[in-house]
N, C-alpha and C. Protein backbone atom coordinates (compact mmCIF):
# COMPACT_ATOMS: atom_id res chain seq x y z
N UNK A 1 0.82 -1.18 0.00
CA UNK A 1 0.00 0.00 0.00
C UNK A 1 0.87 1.25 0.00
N UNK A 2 2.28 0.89 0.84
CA UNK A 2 2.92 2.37 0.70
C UNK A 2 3.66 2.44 -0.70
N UNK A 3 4.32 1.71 -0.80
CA UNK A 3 4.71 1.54 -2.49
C UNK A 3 3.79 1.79 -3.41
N UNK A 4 2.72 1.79 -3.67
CA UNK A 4 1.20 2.67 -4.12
C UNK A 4 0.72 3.99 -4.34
N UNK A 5 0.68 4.17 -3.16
CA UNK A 5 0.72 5.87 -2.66
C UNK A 5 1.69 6.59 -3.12
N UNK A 6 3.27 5.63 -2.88
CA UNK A 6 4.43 6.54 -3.41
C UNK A 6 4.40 7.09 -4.82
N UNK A 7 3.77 5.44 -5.47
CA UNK A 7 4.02 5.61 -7.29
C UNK A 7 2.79 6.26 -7.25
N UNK A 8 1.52 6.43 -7.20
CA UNK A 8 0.87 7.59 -7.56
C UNK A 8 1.20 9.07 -7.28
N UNK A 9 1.71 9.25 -6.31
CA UNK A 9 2.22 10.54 -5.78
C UNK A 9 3.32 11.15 -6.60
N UNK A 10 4.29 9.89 -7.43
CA UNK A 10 5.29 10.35 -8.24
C UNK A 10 4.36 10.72 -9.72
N UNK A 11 3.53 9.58 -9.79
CA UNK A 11 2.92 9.92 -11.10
C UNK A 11 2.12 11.31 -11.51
N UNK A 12 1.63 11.80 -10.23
CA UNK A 12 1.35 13.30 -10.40
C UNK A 12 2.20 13.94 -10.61
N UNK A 13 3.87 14.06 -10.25
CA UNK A 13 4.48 14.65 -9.96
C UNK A 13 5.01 15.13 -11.23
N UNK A 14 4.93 13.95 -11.96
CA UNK A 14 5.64 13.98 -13.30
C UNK A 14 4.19 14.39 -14.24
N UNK A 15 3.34 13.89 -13.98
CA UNK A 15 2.11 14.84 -15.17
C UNK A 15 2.55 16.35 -14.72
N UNK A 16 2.53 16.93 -13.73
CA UNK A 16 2.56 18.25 -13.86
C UNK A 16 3.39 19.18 -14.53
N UNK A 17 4.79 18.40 -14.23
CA UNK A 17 6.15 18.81 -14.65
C UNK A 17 6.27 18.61 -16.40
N UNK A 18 5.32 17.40 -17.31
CA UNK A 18 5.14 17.66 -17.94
C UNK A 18 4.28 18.64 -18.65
N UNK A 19 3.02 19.03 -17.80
CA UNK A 19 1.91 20.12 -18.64
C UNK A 19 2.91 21.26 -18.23
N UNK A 20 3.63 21.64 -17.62
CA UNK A 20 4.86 22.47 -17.34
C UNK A 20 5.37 22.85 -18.23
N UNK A 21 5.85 21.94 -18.47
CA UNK A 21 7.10 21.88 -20.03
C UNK A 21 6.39 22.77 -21.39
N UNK A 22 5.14 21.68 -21.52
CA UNK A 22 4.44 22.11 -22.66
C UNK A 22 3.85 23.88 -22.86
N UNK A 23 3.30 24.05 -21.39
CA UNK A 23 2.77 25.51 -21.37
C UNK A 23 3.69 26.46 -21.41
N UNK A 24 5.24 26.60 -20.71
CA UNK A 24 5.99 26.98 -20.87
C UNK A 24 7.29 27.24 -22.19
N UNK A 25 6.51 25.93 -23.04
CA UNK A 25 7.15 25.86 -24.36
C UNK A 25 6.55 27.03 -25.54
N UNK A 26 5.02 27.23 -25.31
CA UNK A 26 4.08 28.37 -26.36
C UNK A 26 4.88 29.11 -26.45
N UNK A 27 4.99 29.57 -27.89
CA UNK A 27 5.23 30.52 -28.08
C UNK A 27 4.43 31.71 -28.44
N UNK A 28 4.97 33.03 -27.80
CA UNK A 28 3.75 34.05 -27.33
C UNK A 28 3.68 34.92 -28.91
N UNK A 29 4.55 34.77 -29.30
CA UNK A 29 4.71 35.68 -30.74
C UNK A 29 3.78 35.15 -32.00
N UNK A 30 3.74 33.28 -31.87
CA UNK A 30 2.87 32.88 -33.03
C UNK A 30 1.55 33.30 -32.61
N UNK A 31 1.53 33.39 -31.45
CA UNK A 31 -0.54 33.60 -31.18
C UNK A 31 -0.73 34.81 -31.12
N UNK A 32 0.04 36.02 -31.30
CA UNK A 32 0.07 37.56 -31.12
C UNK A 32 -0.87 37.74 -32.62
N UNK A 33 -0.92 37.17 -33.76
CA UNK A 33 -1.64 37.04 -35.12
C UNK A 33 -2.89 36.92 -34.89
N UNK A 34 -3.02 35.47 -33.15
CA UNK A 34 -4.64 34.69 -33.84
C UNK A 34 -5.49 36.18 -32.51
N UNK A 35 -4.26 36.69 -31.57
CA UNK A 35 -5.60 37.34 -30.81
C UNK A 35 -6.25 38.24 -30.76
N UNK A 36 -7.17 38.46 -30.29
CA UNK A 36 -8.26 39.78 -30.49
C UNK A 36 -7.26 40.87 -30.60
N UNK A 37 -7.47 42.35 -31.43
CA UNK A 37 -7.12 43.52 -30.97
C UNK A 37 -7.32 44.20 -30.16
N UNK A 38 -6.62 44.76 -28.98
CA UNK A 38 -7.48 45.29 -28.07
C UNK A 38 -7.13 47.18 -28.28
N UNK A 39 -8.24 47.74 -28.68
CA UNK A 39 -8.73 48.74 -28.55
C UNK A 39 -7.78 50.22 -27.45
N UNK A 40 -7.26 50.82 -27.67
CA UNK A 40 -6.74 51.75 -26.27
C UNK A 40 -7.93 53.01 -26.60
N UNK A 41 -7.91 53.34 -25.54
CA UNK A 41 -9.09 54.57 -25.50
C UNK A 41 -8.35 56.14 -25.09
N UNK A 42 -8.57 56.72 -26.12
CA UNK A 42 -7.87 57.94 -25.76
C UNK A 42 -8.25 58.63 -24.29
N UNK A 43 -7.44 59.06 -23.57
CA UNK A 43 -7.49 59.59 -22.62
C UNK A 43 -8.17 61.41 -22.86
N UNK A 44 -8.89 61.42 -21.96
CA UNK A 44 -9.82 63.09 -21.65
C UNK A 44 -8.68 63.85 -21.43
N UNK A 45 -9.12 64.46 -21.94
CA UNK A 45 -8.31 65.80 -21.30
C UNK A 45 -9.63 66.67 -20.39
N UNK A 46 -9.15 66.85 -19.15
CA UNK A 46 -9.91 67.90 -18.62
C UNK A 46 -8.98 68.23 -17.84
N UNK A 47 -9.41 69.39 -17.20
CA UNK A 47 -8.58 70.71 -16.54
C UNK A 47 -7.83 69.71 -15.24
N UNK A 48 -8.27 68.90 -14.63
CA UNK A 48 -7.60 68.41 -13.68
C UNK A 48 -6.38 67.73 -14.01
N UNK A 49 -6.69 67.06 -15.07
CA UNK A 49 -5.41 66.38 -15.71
C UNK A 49 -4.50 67.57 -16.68
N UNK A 50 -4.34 68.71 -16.89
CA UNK A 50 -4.13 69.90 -17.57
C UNK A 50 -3.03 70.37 -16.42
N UNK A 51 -3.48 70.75 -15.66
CA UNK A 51 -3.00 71.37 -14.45
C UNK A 51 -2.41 70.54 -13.78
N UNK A 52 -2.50 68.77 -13.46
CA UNK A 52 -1.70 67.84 -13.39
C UNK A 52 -0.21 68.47 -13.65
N UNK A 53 -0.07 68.14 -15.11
CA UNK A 53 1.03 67.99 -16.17
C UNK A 53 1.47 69.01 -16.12
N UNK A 54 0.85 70.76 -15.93
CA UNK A 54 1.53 71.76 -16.17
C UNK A 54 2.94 71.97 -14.80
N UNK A 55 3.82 72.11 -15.41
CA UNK A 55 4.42 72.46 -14.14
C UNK A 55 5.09 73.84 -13.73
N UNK A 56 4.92 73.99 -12.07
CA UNK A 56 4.97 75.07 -11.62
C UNK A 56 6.05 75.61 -11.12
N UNK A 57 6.01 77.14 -11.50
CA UNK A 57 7.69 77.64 -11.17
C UNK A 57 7.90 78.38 -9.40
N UNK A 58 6.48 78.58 -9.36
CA UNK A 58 6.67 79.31 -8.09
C UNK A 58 5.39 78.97 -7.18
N UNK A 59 5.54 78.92 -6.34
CA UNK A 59 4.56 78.21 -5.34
C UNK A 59 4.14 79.52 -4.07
N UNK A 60 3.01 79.66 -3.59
CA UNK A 60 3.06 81.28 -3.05
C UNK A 60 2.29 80.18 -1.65
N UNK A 61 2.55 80.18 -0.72
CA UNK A 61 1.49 79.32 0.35
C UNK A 61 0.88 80.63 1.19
N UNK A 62 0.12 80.23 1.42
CA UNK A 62 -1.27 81.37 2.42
C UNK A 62 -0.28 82.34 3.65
N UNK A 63 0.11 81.30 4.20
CA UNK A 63 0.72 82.34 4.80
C UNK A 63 1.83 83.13 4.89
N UNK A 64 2.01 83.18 3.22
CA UNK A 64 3.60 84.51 3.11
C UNK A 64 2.78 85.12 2.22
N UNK A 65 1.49 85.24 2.00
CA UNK A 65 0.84 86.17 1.32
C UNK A 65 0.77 87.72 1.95
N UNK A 66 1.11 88.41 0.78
CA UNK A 66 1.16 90.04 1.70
C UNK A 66 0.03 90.64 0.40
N UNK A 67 -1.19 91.71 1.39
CA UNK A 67 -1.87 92.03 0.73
C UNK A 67 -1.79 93.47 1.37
N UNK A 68 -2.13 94.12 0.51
CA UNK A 68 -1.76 95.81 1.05
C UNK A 68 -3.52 96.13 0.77
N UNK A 69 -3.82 96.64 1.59
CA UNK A 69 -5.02 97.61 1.52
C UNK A 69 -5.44 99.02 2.36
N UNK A 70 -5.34 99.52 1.19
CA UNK A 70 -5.83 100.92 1.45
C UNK A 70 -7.25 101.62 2.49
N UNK A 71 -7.28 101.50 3.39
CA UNK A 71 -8.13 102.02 4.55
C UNK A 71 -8.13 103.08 4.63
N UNK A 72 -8.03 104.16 4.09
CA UNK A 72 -8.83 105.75 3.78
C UNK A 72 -9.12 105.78 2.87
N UNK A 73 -9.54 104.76 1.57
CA UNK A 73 -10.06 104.90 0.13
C UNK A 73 -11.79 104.43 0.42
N UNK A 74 -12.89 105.59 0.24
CA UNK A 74 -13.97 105.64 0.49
C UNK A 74 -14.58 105.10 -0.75
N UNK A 75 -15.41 104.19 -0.65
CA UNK A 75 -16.31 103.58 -2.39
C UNK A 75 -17.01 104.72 -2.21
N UNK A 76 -17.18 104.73 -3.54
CA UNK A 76 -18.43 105.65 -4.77
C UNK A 76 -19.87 105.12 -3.85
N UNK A 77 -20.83 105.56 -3.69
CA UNK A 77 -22.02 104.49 -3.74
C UNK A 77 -22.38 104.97 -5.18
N UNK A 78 -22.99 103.84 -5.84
CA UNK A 78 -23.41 103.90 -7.22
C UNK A 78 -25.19 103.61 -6.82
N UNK A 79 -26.08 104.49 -7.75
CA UNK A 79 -27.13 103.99 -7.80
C UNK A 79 -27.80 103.08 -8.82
N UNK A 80 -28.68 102.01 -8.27
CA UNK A 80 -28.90 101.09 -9.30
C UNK A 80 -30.88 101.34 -9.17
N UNK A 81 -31.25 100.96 -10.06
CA UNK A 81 -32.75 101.42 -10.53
C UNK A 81 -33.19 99.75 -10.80
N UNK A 82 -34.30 99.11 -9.62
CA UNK A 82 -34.51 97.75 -9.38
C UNK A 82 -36.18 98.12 -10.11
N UNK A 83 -36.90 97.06 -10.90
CA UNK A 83 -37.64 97.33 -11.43
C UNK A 83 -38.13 95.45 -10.56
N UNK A 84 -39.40 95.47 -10.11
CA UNK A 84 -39.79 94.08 -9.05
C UNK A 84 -40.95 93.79 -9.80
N UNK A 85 -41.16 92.46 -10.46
CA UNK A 85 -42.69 92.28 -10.21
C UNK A 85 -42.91 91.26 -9.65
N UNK A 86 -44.21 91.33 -8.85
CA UNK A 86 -44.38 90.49 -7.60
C UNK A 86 -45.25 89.11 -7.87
N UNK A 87 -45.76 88.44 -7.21
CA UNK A 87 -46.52 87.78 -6.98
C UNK A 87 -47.16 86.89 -8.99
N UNK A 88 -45.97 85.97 -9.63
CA UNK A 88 -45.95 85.51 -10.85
C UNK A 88 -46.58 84.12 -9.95
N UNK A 89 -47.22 83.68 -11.59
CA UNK A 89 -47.88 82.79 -11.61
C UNK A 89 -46.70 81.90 -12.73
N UNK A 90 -46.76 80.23 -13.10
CA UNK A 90 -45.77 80.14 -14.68
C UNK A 90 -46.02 80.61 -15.80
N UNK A 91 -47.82 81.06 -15.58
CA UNK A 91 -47.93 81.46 -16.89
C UNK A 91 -47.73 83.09 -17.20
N UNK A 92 -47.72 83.84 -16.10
CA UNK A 92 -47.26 85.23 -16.38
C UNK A 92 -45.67 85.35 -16.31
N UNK A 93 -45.12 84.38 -15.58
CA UNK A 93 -43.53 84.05 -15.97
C UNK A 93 -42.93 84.23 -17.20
N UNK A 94 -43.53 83.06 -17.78
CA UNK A 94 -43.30 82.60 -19.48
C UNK A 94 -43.58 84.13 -20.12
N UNK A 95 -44.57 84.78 -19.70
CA UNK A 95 -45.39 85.73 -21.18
C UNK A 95 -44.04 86.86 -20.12
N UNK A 96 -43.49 87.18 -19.25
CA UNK A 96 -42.30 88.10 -19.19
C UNK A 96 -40.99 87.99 -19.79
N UNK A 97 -40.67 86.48 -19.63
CA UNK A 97 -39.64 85.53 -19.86
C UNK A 97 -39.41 85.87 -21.30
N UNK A 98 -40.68 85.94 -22.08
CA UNK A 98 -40.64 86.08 -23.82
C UNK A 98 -40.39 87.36 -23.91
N UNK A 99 -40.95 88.07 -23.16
CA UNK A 99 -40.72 89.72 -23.29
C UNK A 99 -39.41 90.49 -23.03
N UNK A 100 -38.89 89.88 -22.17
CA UNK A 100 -37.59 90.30 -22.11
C UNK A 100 -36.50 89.51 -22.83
N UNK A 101 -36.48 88.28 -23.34
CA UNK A 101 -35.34 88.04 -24.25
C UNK A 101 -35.73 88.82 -25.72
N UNK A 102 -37.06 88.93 -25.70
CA UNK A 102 -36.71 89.63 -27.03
C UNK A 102 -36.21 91.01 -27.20
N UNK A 103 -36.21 91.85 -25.88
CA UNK A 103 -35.95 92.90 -25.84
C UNK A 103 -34.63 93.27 -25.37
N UNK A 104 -33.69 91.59 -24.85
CA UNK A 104 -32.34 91.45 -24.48
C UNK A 104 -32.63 92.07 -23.63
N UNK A 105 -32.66 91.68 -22.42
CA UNK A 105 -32.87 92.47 -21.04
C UNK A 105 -32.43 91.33 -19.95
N UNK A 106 -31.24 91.44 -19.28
CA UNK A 106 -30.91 89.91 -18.13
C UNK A 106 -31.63 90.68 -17.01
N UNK A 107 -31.98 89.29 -16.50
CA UNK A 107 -33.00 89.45 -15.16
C UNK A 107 -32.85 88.70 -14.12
N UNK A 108 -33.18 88.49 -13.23
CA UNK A 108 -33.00 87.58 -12.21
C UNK A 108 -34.70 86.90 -11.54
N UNK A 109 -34.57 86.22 -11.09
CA UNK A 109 -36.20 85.31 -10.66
C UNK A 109 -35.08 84.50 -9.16
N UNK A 110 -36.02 84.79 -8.01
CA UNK A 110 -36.02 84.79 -6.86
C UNK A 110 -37.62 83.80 -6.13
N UNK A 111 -37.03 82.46 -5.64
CA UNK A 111 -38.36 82.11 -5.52
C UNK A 111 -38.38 82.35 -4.09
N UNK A 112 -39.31 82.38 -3.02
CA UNK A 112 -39.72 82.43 -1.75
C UNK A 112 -40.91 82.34 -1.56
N UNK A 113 -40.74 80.82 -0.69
CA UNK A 113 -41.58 80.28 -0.28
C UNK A 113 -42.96 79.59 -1.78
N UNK A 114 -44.13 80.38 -1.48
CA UNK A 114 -44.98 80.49 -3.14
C UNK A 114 -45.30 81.46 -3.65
N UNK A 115 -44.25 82.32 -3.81
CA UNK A 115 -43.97 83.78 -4.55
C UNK A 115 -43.16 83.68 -4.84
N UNK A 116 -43.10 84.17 -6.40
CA UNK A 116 -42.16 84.22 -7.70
C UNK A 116 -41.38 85.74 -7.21
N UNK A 117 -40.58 86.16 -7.48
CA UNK A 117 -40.31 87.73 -7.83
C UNK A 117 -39.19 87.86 -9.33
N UNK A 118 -39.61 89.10 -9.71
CA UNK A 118 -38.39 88.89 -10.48
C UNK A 118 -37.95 90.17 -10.69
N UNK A 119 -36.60 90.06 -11.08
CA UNK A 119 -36.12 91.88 -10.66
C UNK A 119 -35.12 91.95 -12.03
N UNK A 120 -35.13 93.03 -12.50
CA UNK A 120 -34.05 93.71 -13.37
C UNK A 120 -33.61 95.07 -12.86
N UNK A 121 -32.40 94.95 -12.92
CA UNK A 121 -31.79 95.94 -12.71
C UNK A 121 -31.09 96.92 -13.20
N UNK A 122 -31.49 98.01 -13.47
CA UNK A 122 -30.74 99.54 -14.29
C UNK A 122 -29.77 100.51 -13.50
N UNK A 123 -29.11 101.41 -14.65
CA UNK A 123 -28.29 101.63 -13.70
C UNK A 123 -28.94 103.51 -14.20
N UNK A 124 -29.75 103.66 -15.26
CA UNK A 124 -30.51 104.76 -15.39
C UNK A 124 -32.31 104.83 -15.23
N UNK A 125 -32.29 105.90 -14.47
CA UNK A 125 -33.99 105.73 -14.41
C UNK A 125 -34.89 105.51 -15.61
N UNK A 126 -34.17 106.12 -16.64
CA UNK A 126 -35.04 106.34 -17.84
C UNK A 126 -35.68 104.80 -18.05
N UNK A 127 -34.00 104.01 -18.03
CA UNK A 127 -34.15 102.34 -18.61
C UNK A 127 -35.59 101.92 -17.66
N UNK A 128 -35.32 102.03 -16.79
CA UNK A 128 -36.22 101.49 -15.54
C UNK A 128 -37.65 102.04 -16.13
N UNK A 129 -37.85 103.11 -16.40
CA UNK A 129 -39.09 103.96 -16.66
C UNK A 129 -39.72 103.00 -17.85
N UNK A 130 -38.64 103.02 -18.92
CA UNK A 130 -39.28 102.36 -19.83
C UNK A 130 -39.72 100.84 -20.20
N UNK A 131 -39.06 100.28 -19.33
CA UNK A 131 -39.32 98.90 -18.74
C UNK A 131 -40.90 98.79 -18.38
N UNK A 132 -41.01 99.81 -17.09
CA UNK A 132 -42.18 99.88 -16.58
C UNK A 132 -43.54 100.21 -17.56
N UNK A 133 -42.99 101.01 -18.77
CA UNK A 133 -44.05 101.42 -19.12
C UNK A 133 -44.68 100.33 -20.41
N UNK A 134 -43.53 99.81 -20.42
CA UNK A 134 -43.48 98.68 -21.47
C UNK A 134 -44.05 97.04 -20.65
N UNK A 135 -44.13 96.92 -19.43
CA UNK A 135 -45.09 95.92 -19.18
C UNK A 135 -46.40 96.46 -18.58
N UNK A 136 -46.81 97.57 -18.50
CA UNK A 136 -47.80 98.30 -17.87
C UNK A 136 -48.82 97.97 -19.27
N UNK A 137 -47.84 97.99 -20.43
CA UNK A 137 -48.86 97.73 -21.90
C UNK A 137 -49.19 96.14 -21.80
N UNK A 138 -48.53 95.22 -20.88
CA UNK A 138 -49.07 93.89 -20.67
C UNK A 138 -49.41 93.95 -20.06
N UNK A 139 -50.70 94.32 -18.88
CA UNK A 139 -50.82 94.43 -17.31
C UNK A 139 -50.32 93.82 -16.89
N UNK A 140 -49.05 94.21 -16.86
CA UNK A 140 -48.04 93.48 -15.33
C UNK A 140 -48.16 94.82 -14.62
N UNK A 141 -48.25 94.48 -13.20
CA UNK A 141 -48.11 95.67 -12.10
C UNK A 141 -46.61 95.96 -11.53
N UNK A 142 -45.60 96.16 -11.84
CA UNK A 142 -44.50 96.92 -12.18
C UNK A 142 -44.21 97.54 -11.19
N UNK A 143 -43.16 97.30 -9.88
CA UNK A 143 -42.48 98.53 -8.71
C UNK A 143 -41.30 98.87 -9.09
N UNK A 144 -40.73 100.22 -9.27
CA UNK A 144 -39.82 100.72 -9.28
C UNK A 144 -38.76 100.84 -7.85
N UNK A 145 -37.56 100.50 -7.55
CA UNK A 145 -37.06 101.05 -6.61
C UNK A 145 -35.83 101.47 -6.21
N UNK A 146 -35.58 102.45 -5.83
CA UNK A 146 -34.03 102.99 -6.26
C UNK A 146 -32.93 102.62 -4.87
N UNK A 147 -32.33 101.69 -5.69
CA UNK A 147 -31.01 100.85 -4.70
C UNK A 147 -30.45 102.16 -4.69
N UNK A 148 -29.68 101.82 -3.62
CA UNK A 148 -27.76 102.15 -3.35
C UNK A 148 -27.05 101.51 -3.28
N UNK A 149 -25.58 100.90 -3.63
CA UNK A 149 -24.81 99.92 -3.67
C UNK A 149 -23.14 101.07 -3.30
N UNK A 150 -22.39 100.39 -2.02
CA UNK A 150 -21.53 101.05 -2.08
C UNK A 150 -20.48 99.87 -3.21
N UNK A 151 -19.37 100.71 -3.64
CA UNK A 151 -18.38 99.72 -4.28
C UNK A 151 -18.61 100.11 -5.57
């Protein structure tokens, strides 16, 4: 029985050492013909990988930053001319929404709570005036109000 065990134990020993031989014999160059192509995928470029690669000559860290500011230089206040209309529904939205791109006019829309607002802002009364008088011909109800902005 131990003489058994031994010769099977050798007989594995030697199948392996032969599938060994054989797998180790392929050659990798004849099958480079039969195998699939594989595809490389160009790499993205986006800004993270941009700025990666760029390299930098000078490095400034937070705290050797020196900033000088002038503390007796008083701002201008500038006046700005806020034109509000209140309380939109989507469909009086839309019929403003059309009215002012065609008239190139940027605006802003502010929601709170379930009130729309929406505001444009001038920096002459006239503009403002004529704004107003120009949705007053759509009954929109139209507030004028004159900001101050320092800066």
């Amino acid at each position: 029985m131990k003489y058994f065990l031994f010769s099977v134990f050798f007989l594995i020993l030697v199948v392996l050492f032969v599938v060994y031989i054989n797998i180790s014999s392929i050659n990798i160059e004849e099958n480079l013909d039969k195998a699939p192509v594989l595809v490389e995928k160009k790499e993205e470029k986006t800004i993270i990988k941009l700025l990666a690669n760029t390299e930098v000559k000078e490095v400034f860290p937070a705290k050797e930053l020196y900033l000088k500011v002038d503390l007796n230089y008083i701002p201008k206040t500038k006046i700005l001319y806020q034109t509000i209309i209140n309380d939109l529904d989507k469909y009086k939205l839309f019929g403003i929404e059309q009215v002012l791109s065609l008239n190139n006019i940027k605006y802003s829309i502010i929601n709170s709570k379930n009130n729309l607002k929406l505001f444009i802002n001038f920096d002459k009364k006239e503009q403002a005036k004529k704004i107003q008088t120009l949705f007053k011909s759509y009954d929109f109800k139209v507030k004028l109000k004159k900001v101050k902005i320092k800066g």
